[in-house]
Protein backbone atom coordinates (compact mmCIF):
# COMPACT_ATOMS: atom_id res chain seq x y z
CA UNK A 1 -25.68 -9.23 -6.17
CA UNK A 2 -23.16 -12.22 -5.66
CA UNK A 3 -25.23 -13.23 -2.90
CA UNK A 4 -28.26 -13.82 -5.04
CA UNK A 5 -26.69 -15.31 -7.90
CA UNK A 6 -25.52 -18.19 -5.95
CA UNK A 7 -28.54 -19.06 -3.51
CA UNK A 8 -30.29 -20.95 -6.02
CA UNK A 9 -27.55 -23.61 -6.16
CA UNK A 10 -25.47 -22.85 -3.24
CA UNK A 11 -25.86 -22.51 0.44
CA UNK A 12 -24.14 -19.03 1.30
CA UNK A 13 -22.79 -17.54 4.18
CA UNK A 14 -21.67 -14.02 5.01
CA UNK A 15 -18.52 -13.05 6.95
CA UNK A 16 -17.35 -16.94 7.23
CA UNK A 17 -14.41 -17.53 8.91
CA UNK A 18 -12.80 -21.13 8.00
CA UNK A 19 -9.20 -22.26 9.63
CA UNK A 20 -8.32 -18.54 10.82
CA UNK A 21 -9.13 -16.90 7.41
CA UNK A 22 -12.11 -15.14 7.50
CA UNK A 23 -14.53 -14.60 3.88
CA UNK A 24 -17.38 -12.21 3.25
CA UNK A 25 -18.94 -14.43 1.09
CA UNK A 26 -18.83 -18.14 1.17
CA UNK A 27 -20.91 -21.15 -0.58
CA UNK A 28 -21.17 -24.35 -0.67
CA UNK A 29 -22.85 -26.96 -3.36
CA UNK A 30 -22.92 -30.57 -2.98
CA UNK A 31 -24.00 -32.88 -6.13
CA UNK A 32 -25.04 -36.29 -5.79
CA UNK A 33 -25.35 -38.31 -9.81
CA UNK A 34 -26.86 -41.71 -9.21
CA UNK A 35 -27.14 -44.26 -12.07
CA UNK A 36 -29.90 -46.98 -11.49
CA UNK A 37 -31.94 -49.85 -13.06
CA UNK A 38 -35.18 -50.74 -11.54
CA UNK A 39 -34.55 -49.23 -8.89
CA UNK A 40 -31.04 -50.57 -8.13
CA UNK A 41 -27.80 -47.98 -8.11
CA UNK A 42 -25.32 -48.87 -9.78
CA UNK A 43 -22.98 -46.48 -9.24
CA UNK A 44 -22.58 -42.92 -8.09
CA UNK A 45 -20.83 -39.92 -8.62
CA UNK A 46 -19.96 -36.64 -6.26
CA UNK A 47 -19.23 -33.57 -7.15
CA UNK A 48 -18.56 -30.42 -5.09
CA UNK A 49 -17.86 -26.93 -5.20
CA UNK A 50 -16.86 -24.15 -2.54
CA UNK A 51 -16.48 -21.10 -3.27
CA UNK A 52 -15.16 -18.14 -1.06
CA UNK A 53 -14.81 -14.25 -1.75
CA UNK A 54 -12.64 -12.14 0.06
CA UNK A 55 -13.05 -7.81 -0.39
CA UNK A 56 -9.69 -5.62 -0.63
CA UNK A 57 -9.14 -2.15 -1.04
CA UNK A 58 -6.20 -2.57 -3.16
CA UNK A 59 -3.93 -5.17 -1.98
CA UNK A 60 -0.64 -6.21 -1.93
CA UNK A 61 0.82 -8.84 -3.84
CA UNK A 62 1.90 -10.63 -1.27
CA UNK A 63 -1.19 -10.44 0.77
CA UNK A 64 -2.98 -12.59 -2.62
CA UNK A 65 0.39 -14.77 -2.82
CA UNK A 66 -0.32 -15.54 0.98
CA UNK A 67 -4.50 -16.39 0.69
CA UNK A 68 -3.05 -18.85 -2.42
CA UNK A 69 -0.92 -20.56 -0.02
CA UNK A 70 -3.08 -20.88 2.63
CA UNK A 71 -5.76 -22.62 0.55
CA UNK A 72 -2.92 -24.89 -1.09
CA UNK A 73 -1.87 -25.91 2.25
CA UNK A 74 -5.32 -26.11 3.67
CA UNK A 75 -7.21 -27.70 0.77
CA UNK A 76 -7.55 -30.95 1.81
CA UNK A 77 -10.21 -29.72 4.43
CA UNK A 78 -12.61 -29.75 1.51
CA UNK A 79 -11.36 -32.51 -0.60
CA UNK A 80 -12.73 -36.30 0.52
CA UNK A 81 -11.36 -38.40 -2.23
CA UNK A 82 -13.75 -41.49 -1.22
CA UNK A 83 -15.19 -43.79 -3.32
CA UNK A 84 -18.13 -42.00 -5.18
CA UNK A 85 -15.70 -38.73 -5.24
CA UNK A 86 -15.76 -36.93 -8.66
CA UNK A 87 -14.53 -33.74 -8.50
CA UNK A 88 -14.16 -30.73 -5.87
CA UNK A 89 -13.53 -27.16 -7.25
CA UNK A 90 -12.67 -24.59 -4.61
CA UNK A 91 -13.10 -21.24 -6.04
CA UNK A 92 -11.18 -18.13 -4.21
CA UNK A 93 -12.77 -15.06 -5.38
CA UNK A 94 -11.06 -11.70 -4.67
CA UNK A 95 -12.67 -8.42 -5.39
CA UNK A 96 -10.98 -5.08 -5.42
CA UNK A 97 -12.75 -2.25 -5.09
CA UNK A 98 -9.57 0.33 -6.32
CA UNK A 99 -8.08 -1.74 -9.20
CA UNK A 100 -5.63 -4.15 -10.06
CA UNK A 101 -2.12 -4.19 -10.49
CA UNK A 102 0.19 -5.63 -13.19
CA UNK A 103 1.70 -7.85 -11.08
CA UNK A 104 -1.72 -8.83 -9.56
CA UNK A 105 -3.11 -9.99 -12.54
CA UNK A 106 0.06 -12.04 -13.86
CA UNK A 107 0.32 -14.09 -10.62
CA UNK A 108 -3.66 -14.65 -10.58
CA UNK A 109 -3.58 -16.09 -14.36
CA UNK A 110 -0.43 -18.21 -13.99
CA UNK A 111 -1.48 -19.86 -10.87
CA UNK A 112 -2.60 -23.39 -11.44
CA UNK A 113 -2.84 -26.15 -9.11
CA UNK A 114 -5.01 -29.21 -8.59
CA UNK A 115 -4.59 -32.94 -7.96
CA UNK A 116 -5.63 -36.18 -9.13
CA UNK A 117 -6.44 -38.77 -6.81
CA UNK A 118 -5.68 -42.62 -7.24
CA UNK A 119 -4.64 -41.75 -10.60
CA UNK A 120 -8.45 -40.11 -11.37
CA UNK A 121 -10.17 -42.96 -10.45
CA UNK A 122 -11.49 -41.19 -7.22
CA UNK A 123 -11.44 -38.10 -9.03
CA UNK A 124 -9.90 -35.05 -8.87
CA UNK A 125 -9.59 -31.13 -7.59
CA UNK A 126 -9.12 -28.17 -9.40
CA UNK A 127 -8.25 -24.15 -7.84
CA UNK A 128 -9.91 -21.73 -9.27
CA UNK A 129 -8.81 -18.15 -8.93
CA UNK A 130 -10.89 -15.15 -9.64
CA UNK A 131 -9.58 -11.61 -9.49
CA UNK A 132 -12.72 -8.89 -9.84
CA UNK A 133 -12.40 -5.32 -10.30
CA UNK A 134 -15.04 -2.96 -9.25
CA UNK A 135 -13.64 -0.19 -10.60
CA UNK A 136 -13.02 -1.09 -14.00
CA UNK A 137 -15.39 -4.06 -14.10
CA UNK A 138 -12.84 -6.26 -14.98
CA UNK A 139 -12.47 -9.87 -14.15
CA UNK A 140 -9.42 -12.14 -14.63
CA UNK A 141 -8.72 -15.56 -13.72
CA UNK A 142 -6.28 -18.64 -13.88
CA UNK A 143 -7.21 -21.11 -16.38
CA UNK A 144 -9.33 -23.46 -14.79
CA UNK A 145 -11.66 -20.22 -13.65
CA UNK A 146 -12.69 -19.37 -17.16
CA UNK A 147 -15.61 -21.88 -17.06
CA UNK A 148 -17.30 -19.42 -13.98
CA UNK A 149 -15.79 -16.22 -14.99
CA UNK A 150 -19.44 -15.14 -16.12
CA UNK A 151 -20.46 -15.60 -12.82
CA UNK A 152 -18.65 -13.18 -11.64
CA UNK A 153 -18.94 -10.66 -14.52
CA UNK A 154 -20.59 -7.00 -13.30
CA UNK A 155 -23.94 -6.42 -15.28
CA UNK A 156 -26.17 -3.84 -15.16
CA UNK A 157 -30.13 -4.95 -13.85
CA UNK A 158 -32.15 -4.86 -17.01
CA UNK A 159 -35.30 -2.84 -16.46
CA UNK A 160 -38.59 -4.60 -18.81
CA UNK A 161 -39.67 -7.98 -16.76
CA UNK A 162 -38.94 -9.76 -20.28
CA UNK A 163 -35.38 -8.74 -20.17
CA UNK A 164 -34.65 -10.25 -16.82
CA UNK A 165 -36.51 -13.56 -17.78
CA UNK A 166 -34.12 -13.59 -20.68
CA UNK A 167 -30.53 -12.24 -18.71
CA UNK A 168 -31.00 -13.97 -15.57
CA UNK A 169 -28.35 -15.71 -14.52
């Protein structure tokens, strides 16, 4: 279902293995925003987004607190703060299939971490961390994942053809 909501934008992967981590799910989308006059561009703007979901059983803490620093040590494998660079959002997705636990949930919504580059003039990158359980069909996320937590949000597959013109997502 994750798969399908995402190939319309992104180019996805199955079981993706990047720098010794491996994903089940991983996509990439790349955004190019010219500006021009007659023809002419006068300026440009990039914007990117990677996003990678990893499936546990029910994890430890420290497993999660691990994958966070790995991608904070490794995130500059992604990040190309060049000259038409706007913004890069890397998106770790982790879905648990036998809940969530307190502590789980506390360390996904306090993490935040991102970086400004040349004081935002070539842009900036944001982490975004999404915790889904199947289970309960809960999601949770730091702050900066709020703006794709619907993405990620279970729904059942309406059932007229009108209804899934008008919930498709």
């Amino acid at each position: 279902m994750l798969e399908n909501r995402h190939k319309r934008y992104f180019d996805v992967y199955r079981n993706y293995e990047i720098r010794g981590k491996s994903f089940d799910l991983y996509a990439e989308c790349h955004v190019r925003t010219e500006r021009t006059i007659l023809g002419y561009a006068l300026d440009a703007y990039e914007a990117h987004d990677y996003r990678m979901l990893k499936c546990y059983d029910r994890p430890s803490l420290s497993e999660i607190v691990n994958l966070y620093n790995w991608i904070t040590l490794e995130y500059d494998n992604w990040v190309n703060p060049k000259e038409n660079h706007m913004c890069t959002f890397l998106t770790l997705v982790v879905v648990l299939s036998k809940g969530a636990s307190r502590e789980l949930v506390r360390f996904v919504e306090g993490i935040k971490h991102g970086r400004h580059f040349k004081f935002g003039l070539r842009g900036w990158y944001e982490l975004r961390f999404l915790l889904v359980d199947l289970s309960n069909e809960r999601v949770w996320s730091n702050v900066s994942g709020r703006q794709i937590k619907e993405d990620f949000i279970i729904k059942p597959e309406p059932k007229s053809f009108l209804k899934k013109i008008f919930t498709w997502r």
